[in-house]
C-alpha atoms as a PDB file:
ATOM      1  CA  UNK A   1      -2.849 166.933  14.365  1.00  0.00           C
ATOM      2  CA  UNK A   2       0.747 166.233  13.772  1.00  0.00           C
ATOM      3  CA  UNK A   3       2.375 166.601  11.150  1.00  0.00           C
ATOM      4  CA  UNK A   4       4.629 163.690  10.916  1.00  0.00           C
ATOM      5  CA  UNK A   5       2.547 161.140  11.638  1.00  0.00           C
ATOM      6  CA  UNK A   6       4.409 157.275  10.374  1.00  0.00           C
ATOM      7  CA  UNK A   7       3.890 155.061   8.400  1.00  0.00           C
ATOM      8  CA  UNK A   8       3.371 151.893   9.850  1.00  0.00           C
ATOM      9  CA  UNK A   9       5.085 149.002   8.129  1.00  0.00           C
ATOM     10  CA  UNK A  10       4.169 145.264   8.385  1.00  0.00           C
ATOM     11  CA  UNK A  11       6.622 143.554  10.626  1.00  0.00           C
ATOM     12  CA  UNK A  12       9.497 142.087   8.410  1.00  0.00           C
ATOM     13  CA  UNK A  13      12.278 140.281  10.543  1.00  0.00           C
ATOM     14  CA  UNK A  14       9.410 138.327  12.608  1.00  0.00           C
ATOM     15  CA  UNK A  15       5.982 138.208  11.045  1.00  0.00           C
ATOM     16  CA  UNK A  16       3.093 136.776  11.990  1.00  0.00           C
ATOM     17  CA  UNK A  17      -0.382 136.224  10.220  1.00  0.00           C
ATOM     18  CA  UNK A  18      -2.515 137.657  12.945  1.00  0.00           C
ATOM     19  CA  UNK A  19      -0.099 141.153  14.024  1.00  0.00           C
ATOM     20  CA  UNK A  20      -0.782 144.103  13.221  1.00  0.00           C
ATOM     21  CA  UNK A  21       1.772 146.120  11.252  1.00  0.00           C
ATOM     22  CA  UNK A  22       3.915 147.600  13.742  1.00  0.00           C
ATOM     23  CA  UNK A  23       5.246 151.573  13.672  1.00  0.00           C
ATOM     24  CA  UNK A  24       9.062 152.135  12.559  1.00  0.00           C
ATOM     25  CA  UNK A  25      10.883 154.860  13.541  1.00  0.00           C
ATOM     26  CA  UNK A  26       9.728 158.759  12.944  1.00  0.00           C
ATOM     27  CA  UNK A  27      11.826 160.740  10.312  1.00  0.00           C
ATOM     28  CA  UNK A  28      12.553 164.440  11.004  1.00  0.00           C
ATOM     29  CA  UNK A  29      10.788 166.421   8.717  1.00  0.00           C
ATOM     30  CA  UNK A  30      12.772 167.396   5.478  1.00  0.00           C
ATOM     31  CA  UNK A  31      15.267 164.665   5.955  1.00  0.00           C
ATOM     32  CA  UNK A  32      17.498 164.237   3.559  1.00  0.00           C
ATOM     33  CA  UNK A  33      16.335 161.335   2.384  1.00  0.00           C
ATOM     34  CA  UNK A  34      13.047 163.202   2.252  1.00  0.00           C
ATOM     35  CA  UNK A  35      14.368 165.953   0.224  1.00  0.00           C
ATOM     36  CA  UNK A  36      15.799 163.132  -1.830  1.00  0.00           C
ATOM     37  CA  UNK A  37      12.989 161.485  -2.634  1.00  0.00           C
ATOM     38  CA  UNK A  38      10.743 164.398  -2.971  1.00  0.00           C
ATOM     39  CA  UNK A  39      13.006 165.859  -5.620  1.00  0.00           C
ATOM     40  CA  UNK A  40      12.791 162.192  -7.199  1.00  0.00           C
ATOM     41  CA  UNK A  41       8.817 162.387  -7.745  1.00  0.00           C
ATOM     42  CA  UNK A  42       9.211 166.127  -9.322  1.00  0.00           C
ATOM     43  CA  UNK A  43      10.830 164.606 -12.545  1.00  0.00           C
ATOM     44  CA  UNK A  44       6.750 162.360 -12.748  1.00  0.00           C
ATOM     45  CA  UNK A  45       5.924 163.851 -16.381  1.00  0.00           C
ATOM     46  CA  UNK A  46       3.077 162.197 -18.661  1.00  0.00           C
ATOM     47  CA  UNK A  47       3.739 159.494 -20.966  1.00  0.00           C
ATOM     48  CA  UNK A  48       0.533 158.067 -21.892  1.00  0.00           C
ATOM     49  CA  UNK A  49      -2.917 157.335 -21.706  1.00  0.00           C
ATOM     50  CA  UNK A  50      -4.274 153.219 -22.089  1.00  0.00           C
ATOM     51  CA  UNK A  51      -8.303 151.563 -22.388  1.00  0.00           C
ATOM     52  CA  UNK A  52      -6.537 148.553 -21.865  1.00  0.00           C
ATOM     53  CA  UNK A  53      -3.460 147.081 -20.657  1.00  0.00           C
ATOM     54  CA  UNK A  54      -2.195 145.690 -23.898  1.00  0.00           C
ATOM     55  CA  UNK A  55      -1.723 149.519 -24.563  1.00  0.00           C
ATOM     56  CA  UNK A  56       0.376 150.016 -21.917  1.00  0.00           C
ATOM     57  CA  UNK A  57       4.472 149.868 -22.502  1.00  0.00           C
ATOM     58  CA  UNK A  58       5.959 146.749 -22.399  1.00  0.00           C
ATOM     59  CA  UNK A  59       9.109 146.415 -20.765  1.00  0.00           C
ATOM     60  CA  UNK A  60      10.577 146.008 -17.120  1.00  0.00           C
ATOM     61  CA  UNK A  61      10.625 149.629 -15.505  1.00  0.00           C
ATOM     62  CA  UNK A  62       9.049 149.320 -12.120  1.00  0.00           C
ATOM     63  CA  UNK A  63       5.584 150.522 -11.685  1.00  0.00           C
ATOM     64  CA  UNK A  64       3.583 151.631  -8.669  1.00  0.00           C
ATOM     65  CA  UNK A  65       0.009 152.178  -9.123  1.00  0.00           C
ATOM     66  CA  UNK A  66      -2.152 154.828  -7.555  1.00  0.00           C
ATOM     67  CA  UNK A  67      -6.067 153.202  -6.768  1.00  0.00           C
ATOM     68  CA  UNK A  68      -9.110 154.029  -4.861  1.00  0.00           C
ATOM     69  CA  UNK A  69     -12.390 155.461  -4.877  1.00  0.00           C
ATOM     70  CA  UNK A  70     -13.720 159.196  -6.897  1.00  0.00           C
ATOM     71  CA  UNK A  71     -13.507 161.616  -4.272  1.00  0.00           C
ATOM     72  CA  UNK A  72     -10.916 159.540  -2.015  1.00  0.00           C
ATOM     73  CA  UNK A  73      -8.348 162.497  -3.094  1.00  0.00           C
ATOM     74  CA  UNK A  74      -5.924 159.803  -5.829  1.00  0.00           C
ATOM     75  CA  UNK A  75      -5.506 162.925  -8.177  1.00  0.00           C
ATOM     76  CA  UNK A  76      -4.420 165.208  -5.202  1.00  0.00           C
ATOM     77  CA  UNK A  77      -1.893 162.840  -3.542  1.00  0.00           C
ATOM     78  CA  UNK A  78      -0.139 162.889  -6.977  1.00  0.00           C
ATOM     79  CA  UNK A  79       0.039 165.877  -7.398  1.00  0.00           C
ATOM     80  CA  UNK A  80       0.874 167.149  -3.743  1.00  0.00           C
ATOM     81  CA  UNK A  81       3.550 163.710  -4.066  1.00  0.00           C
ATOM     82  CA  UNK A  82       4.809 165.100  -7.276  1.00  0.00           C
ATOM     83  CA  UNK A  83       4.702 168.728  -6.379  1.00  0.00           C
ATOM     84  CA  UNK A  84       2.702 169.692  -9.484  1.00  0.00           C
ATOM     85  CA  UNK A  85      -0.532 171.213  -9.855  1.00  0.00           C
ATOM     86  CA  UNK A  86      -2.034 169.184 -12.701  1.00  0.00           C
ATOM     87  CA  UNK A  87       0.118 166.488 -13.326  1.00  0.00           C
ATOM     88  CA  UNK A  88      -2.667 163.579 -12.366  1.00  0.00           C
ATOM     89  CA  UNK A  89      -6.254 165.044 -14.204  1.00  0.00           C
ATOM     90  CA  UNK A  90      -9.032 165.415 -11.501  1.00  0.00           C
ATOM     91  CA  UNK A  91     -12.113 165.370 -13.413  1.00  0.00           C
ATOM     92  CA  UNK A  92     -15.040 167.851 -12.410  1.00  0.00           C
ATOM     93  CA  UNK A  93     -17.508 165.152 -12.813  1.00  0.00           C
ATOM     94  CA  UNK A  94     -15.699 161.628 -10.358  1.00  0.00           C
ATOM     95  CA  UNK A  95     -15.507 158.966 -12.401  1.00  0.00           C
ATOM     96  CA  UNK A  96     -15.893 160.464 -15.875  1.00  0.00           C
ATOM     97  CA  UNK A  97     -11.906 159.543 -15.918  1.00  0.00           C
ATOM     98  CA  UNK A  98     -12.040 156.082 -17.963  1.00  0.00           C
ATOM     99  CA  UNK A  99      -8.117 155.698 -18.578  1.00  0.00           C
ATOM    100  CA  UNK A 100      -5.093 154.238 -17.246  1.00  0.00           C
ATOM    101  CA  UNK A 101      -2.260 157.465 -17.272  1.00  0.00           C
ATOM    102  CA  UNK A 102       1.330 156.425 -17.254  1.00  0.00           C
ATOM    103  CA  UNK A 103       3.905 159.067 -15.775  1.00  0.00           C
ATOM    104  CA  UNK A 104       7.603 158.487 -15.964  1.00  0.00           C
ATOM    105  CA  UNK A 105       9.908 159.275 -13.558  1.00  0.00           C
ATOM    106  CA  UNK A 106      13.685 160.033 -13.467  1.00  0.00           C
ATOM    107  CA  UNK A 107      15.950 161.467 -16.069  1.00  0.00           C
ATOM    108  CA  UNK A 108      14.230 162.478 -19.047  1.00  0.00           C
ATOM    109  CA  UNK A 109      16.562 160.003 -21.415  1.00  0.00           C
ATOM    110  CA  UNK A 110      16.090 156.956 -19.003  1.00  0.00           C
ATOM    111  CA  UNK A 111      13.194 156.775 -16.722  1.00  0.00           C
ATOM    112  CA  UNK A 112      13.437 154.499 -13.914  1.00  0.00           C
ATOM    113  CA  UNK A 113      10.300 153.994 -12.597  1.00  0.00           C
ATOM    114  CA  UNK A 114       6.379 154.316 -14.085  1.00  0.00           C
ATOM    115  CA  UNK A 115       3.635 155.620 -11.841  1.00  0.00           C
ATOM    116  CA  UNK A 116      -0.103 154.678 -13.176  1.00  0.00           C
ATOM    117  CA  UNK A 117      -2.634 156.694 -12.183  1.00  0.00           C
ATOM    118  CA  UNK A 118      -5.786 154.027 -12.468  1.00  0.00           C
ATOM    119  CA  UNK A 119      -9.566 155.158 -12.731  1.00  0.00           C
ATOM    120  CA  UNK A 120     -11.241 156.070 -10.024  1.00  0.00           C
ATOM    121  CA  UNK A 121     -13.849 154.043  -8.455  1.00  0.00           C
ATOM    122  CA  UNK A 122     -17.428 153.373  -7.021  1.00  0.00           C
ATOM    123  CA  UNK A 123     -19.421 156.679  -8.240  1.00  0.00           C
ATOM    124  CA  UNK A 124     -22.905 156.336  -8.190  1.00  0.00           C
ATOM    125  CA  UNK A 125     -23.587 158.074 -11.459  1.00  0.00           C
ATOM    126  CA  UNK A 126     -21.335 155.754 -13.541  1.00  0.00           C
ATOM    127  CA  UNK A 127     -23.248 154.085 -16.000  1.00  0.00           C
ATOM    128  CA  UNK A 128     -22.871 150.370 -14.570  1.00  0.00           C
ATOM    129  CA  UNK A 129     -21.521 149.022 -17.870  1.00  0.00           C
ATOM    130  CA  UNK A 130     -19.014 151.236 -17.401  1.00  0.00           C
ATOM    131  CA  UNK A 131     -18.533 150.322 -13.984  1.00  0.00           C
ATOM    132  CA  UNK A 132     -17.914 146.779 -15.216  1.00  0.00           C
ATOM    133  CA  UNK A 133     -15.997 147.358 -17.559  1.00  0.00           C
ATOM    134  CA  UNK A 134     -13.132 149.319 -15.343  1.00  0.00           C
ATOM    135  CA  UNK A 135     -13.356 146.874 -13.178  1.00  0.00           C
ATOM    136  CA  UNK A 136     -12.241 143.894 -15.336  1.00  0.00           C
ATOM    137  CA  UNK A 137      -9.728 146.761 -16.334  1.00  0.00           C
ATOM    138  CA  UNK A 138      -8.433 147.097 -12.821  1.00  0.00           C
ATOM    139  CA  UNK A 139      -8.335 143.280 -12.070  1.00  0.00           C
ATOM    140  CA  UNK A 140      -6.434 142.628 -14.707  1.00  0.00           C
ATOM    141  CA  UNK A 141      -3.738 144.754 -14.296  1.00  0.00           C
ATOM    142  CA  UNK A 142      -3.318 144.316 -10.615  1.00  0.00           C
ATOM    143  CA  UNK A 143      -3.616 140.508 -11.105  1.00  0.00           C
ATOM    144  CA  UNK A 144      -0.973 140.374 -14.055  1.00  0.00           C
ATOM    145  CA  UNK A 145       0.645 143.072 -14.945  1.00  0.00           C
ATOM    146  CA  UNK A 146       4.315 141.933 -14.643  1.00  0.00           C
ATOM    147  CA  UNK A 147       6.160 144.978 -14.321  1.00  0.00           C
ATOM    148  CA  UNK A 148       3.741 146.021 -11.282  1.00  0.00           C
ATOM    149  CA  UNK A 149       5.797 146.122  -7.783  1.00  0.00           C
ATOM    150  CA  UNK A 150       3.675 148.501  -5.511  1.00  0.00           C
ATOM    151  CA  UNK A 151       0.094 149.607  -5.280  1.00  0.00           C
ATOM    152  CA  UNK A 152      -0.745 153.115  -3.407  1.00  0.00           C
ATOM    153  CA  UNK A 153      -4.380 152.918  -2.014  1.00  0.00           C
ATOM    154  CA  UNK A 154      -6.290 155.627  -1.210  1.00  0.00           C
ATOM    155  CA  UNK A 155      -8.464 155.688   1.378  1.00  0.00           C
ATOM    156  CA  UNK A 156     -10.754 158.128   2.823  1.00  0.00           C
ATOM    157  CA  UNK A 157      -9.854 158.217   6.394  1.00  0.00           C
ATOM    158  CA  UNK A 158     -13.658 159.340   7.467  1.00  0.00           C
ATOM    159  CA  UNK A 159     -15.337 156.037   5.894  1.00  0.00           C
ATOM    160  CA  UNK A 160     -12.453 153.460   6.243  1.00  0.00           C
ATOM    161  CA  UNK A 161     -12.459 150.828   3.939  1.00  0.00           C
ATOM    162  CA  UNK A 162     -15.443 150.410   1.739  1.00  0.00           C
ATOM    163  CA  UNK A 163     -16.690 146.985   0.338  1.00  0.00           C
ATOM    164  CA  UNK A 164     -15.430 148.042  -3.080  1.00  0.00           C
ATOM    165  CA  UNK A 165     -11.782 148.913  -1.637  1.00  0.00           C
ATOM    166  CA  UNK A 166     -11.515 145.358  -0.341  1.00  0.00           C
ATOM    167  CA  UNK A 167     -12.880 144.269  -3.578  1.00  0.00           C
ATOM    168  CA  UNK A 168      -9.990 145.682  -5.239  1.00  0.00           C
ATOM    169  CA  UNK A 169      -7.709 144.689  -2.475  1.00  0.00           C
ATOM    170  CA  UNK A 170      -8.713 140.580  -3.497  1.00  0.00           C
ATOM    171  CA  UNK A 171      -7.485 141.678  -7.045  1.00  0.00           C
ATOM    172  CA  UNK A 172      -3.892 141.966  -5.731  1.00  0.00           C
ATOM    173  CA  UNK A 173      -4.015 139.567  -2.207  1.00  0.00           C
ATOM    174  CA  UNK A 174      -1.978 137.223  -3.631  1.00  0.00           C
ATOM    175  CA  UNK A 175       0.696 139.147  -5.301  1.00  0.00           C
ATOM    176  CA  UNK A 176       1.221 141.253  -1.714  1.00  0.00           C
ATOM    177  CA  UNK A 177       1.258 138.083   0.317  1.00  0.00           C
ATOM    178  CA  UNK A 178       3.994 136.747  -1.366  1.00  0.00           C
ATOM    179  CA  UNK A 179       5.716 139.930  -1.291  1.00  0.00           C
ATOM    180  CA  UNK A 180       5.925 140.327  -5.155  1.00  0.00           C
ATOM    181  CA  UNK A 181       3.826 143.466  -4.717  1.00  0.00           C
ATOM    182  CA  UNK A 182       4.264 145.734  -1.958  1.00  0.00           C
ATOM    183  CA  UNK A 183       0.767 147.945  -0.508  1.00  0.00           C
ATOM    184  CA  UNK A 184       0.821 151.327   0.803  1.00  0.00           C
ATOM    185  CA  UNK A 185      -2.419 152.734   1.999  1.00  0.00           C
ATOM    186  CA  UNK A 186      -2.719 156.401   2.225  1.00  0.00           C
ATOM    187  CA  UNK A 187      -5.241 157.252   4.777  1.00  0.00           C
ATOM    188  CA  UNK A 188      -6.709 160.603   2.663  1.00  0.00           C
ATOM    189  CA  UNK A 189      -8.022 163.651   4.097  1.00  0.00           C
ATOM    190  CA  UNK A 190      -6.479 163.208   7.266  1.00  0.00           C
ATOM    191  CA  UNK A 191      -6.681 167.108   8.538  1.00  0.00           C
ATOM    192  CA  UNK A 192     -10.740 166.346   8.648  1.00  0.00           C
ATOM    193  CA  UNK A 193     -10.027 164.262  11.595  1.00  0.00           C
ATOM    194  CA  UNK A 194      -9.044 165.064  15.476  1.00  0.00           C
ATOM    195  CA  UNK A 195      -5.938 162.942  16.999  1.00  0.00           C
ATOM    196  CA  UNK A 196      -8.054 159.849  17.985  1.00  0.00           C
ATOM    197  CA  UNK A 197     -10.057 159.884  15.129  1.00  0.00           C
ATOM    198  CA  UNK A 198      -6.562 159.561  13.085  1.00  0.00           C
ATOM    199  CA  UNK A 199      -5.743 156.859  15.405  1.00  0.00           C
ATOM    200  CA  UNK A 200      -8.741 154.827  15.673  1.00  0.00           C
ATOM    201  CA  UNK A 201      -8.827 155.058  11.742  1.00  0.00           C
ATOM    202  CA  UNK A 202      -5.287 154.108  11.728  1.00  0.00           C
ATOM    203  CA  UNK A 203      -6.679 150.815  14.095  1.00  0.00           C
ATOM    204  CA  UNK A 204      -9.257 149.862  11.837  1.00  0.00           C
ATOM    205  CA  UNK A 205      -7.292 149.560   8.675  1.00  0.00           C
ATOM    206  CA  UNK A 206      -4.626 147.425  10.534  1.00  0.00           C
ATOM    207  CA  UNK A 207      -7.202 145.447  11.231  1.00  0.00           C
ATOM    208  CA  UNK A 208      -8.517 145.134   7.773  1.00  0.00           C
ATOM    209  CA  UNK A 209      -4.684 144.689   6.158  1.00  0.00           C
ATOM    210  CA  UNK A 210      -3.960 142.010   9.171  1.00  0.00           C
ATOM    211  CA  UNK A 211      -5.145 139.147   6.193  1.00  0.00           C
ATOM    212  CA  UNK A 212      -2.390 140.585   3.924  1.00  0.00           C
ATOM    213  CA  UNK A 213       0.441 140.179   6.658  1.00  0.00           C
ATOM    214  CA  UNK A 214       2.978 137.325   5.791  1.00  0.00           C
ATOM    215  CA  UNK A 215       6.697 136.377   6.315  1.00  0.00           C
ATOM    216  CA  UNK A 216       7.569 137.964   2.750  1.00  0.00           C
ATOM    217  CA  UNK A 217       4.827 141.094   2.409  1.00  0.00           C
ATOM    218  CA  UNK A 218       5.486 144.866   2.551  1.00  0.00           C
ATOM    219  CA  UNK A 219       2.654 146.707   3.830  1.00  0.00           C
ATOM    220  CA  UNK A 220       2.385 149.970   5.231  1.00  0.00           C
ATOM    221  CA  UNK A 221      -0.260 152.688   6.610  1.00  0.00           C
ATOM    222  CA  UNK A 222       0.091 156.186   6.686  1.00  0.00           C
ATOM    223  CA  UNK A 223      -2.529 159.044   7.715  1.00  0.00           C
ATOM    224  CA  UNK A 224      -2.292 161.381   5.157  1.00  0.00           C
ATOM    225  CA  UNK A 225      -3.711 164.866   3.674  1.00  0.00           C
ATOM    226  CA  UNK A 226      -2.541 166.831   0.348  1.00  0.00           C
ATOM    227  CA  UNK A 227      -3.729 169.878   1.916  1.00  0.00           C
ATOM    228  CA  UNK A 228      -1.993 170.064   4.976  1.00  0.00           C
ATOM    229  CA  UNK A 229       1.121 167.944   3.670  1.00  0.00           C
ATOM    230  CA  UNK A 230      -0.016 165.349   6.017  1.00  0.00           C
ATOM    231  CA  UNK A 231       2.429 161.976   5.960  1.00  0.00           C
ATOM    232  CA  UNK A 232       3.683 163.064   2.161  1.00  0.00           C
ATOM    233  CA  UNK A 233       7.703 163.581   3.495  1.00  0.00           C
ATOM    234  CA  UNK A 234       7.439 159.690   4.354  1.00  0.00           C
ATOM    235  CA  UNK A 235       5.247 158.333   1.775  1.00  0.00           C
ATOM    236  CA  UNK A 236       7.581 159.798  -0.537  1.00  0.00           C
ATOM    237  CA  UNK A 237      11.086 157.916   1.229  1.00  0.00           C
ATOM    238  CA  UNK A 238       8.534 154.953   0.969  1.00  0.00           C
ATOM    239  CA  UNK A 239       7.819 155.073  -2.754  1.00  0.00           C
ATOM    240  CA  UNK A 240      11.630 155.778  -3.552  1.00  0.00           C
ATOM    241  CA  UNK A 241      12.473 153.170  -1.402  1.00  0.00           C
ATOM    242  CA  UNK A 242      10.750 150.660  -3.200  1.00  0.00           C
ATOM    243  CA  UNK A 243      12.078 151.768  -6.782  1.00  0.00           C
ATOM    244  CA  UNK A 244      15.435 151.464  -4.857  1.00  0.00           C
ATOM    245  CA  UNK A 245      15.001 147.976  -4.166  1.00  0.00           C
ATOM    246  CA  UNK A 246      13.517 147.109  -7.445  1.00  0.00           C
ATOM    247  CA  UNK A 247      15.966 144.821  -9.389  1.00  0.00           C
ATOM    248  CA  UNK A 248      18.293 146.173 -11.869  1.00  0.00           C
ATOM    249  CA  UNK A 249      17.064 147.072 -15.397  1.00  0.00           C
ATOM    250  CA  UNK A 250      17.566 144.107 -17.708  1.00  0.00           C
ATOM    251  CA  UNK A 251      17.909 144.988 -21.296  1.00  0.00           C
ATOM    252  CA  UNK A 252      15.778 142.926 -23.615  1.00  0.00           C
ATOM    253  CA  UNK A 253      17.490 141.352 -26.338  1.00  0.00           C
ATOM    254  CA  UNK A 254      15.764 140.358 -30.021  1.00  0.00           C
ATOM    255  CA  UNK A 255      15.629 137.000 -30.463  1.00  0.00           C
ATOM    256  CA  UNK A 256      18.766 135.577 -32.758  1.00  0.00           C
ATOM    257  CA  UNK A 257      18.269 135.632 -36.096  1.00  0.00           C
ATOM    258  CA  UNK A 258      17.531 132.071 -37.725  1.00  0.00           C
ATOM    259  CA  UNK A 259      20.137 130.504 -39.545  1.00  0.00           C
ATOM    260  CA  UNK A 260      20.525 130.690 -43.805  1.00  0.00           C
ATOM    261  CA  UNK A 261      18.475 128.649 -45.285  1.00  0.00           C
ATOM    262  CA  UNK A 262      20.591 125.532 -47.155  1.00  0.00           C
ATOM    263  CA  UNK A 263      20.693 125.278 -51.222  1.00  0.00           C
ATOM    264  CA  UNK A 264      18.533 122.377 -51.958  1.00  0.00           C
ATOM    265  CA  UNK A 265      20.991 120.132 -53.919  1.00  0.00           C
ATOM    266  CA  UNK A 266      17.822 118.759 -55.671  1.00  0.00           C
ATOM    267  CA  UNK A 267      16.891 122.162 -57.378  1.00  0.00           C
END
């Protein structure tokens, strides 16, 4: 298996609805710009736990949201990404996690970016009001959660995608067609498979994102394992990439104060 397998990025300068996303260059390993970014995602500490997105922080920090199934390995791509052990809580029991967990990253006294770590996904033991439940949860943030700009989805690279991952991929289509969201889909537990069974798995979810691909979206593939350190040196550039590009932070202002009410000459 090798180790620096790329990501493969939709085709910016000349897109087309029916390519596939086509394969950039290879970074050495432990670039600089690896290094860089890697040293970026150690700052990720916990901020706080939401039930709903009204509990979440309001403001215009980018976000990037880690998705996918219990048991596609979310919790241990953080952490590997982040280089910390228990940053990202990986429950005993998948799916007993019900919460959306917010971890800020940059300098402690001004954060520049938000990762949120969304539940997990699809277990068979859920209750299915429960199921329901983090589903609207899910929908609505990836559907309008304004200070969203990039959704990691896991994977598992053995199964390809399931009919609940493309479930949650319609929650976002339209936000990473028009390139106001950009996708990144980790291909988990990589080392499990031989060379061609990295690259036929690699095929198959090209095919799958090939709907997503538009003049304006940023899409990218990568095969990936936390235990081998499989494709995290350029999913990290990719993540602090994106931040990069985010727009600058606009302060927000209160609202002026209304005028002093006039005397009434009548009193």
């Amino acid at each position: 298996m090798e180790q620096n397998a790329p990501i493969l990025q939709s085709t910016m300068a000349e897109p087309t609805h029916h390519r596939k996303p086509s394969s950039p260059r290879i970074a050495p390993a432990q670039a600089p710009a690896a290094r860089e970014a890697l040293g970026w995602l150690h700052t990720a500490r916990f901020l706080t736990s939401a039930s709903r997105i009204e509990q979440l922080p309001q403001g215009d920090l980018p976000e990037i949201a880690f998705v996918g199934r219990s048991n596609a390995g979310k919790s241990s791509a953080i952490n590997t990404l982040a280089q910390q052990r228990q940053l990202a809580f990986a429950s005993k029991t998948p799916g007993r996690t019900q919460l959306i967990n917010l971890f800020a990253l940059g300098p402690r006294d001004a954060a520049d970016a938000y990762f949120a770590d969304l539940p997990g996904y699809g277990y068979a033991a859920v209750d299915r009001g429960k199921k329901l439940v983090w589903q609207q949860v899910m929908a609505d943030y990836l559907e309008v959660r304004r200070a969203l700009m990039g959704v990691v989805l896991m994977v598992d690279s053995r199964h390809g995608f399931t009919p609940l991952d493309r479930q949650l991929l319609d929650f976002v289509a339209q936000r990473v067609r028009t390139g106001e969201v950009k996708l990144l889909v980790l291909l988990t537990k990589a080392d499990k498979l031989t060379k061609s069974e990295a690259q036929r798995a690699v095929a198959a979810a090209q095919e799958v994102l090939g709907d997503f691909v538009t003049d304006d979206s940023d899409i990218g593939i990568a095969p990936f394992s936390a235990m081998r350190r499989l494709g995290v040196d350029d999913a990290a550039e990719t993540l602090r990439a994106w931040i990069a590009s985010a727009p600058a932070r606009v302060e927000f202002e209160l609202p002026p104060a209304p005028p002093p009410a006039e005397e009434d000459p009548a009193a």
